[in-house]
Protein backbone atom coordinates (compact mmCIF):
# COMPACT_ATOMS: atom_id res chain seq x y z
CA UNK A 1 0.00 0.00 0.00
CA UNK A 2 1.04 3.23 -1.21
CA UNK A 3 1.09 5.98 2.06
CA UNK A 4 3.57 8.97 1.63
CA UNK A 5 4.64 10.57 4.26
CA UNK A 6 5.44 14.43 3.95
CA UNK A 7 8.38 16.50 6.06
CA UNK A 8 10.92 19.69 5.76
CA UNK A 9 8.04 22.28 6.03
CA UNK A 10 8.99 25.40 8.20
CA UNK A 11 9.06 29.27 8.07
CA UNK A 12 11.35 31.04 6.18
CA UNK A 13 11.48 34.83 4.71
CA UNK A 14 11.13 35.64 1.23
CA UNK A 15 13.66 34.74 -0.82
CA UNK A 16 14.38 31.74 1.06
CA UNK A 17 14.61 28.20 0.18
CA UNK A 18 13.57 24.84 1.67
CA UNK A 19 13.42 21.08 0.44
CA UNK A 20 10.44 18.95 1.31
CA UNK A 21 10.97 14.99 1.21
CA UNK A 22 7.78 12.73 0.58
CA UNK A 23 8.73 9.15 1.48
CA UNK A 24 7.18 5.99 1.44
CA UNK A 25 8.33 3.91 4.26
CA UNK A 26 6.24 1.21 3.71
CA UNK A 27 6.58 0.99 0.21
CA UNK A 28 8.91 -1.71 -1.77
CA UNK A 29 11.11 -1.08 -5.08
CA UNK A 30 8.95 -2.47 -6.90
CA UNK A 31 5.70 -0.34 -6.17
CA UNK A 32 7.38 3.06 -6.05
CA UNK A 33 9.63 3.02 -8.55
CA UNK A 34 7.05 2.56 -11.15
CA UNK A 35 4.83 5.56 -9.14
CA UNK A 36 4.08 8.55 -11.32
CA UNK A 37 3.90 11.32 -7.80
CA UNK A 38 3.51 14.60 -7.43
CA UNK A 39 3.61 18.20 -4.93
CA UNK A 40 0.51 19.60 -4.25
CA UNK A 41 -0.18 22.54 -2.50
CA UNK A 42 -3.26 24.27 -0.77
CA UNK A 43 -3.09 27.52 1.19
CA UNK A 44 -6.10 28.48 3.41
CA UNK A 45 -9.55 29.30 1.25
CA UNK A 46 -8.04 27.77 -1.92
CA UNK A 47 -8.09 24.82 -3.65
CA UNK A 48 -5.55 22.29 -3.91
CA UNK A 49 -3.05 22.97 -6.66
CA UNK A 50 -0.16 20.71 -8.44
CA UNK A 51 2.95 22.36 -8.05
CA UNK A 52 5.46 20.02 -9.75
CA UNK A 53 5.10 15.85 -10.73
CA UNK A 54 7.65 13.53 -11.68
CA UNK A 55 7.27 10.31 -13.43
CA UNK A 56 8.06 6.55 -13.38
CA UNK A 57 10.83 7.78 -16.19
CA UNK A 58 11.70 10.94 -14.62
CA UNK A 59 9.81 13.38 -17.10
CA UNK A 60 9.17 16.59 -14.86
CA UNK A 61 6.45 18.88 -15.42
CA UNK A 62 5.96 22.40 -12.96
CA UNK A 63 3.20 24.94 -12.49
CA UNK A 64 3.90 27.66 -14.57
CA UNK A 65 3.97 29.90 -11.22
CA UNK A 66 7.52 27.99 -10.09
CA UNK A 67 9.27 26.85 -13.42
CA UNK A 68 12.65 28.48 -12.85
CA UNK A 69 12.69 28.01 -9.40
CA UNK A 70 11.34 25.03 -7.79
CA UNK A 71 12.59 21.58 -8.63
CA UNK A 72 11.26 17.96 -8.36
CA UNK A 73 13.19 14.97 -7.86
CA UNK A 74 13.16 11.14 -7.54
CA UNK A 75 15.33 8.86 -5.47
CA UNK A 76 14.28 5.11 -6.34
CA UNK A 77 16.61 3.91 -3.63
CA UNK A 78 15.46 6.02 -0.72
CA UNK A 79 11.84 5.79 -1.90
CA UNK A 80 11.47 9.44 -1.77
CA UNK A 81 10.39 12.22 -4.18
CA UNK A 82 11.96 15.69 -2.68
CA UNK A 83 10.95 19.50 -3.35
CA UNK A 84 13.44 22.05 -3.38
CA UNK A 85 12.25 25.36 -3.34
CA UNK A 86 13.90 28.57 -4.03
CA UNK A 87 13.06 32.51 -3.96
CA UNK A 88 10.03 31.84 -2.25
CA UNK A 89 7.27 33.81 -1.79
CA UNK A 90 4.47 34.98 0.50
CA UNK A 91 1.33 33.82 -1.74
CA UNK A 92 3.48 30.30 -1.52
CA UNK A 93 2.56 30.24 1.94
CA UNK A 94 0.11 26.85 1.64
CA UNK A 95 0.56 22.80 3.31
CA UNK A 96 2.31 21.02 0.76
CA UNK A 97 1.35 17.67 0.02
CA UNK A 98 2.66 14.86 -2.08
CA UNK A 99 0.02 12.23 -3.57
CA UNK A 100 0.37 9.70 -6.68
CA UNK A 101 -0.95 11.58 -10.01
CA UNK A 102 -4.57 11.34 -10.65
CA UNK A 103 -4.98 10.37 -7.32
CA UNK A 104 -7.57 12.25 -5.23
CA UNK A 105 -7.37 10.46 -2.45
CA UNK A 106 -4.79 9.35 0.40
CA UNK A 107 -3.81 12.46 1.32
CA UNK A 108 -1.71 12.97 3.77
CA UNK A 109 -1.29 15.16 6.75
CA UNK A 110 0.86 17.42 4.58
CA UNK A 111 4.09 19.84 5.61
CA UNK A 112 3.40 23.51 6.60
CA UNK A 113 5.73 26.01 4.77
CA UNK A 114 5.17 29.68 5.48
CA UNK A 115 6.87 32.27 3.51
CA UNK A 116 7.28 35.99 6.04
CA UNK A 117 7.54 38.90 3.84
């Protein structure tokens, strides 16, 4: 069974950076490798939003709001898809959450990152 576990959230000024991890600890090689997953985001009153997704074969795609500047990537042998985000800003203030793509459900409890102006 596929849960994901989010972490790395925090507070940090404008401009600053941070890396979320989204791991599967109960997952084997052989279910999350082939997992297309992706970073979704919701910030209070607003729907949830894909940020960034990343594919069985590593093909990336990114909101158009954080191409240049937020990056998605996969490591098979940790089992964990990670989030680094740079020259953030307020309106990026949100809980980010990782989920497989298409996937509405299974959320998790999601990692709080708040950007101070």
């Amino acid at each position: 069974q596929v849960r994901l576990v989010e972490s790395g959230g925090g507070l940090v000024q404008a401009g600053g950076s941070l890396k979320l991890s989204c791991k599967c600890p109960r997952c084997i090689t052989s279910v999350f490798n082939p997992l297309d997953l992706g970073w979704y985001r919701q910030a209070p009153g607003n729907q949830r939003e894909l940020v960034a997704l990343i594919t069985s074969t590593r093909t990336t795609n990114y909101h158009d709001s954080v191409k240049g500047r937020f990056t998605i990537t996969k490591d098979n042998s940790r089992k964990t898809i990670y989030l680094q985000m740079n020259s953030l800003e307020p309106d990026e203030t949100a809980v980010y959450y990782c989920n497989q793509v298409g996937r509405n459900d299974a959320w998790g409890q999601g990692t709080q990152v708040t950007v101070s102006s």
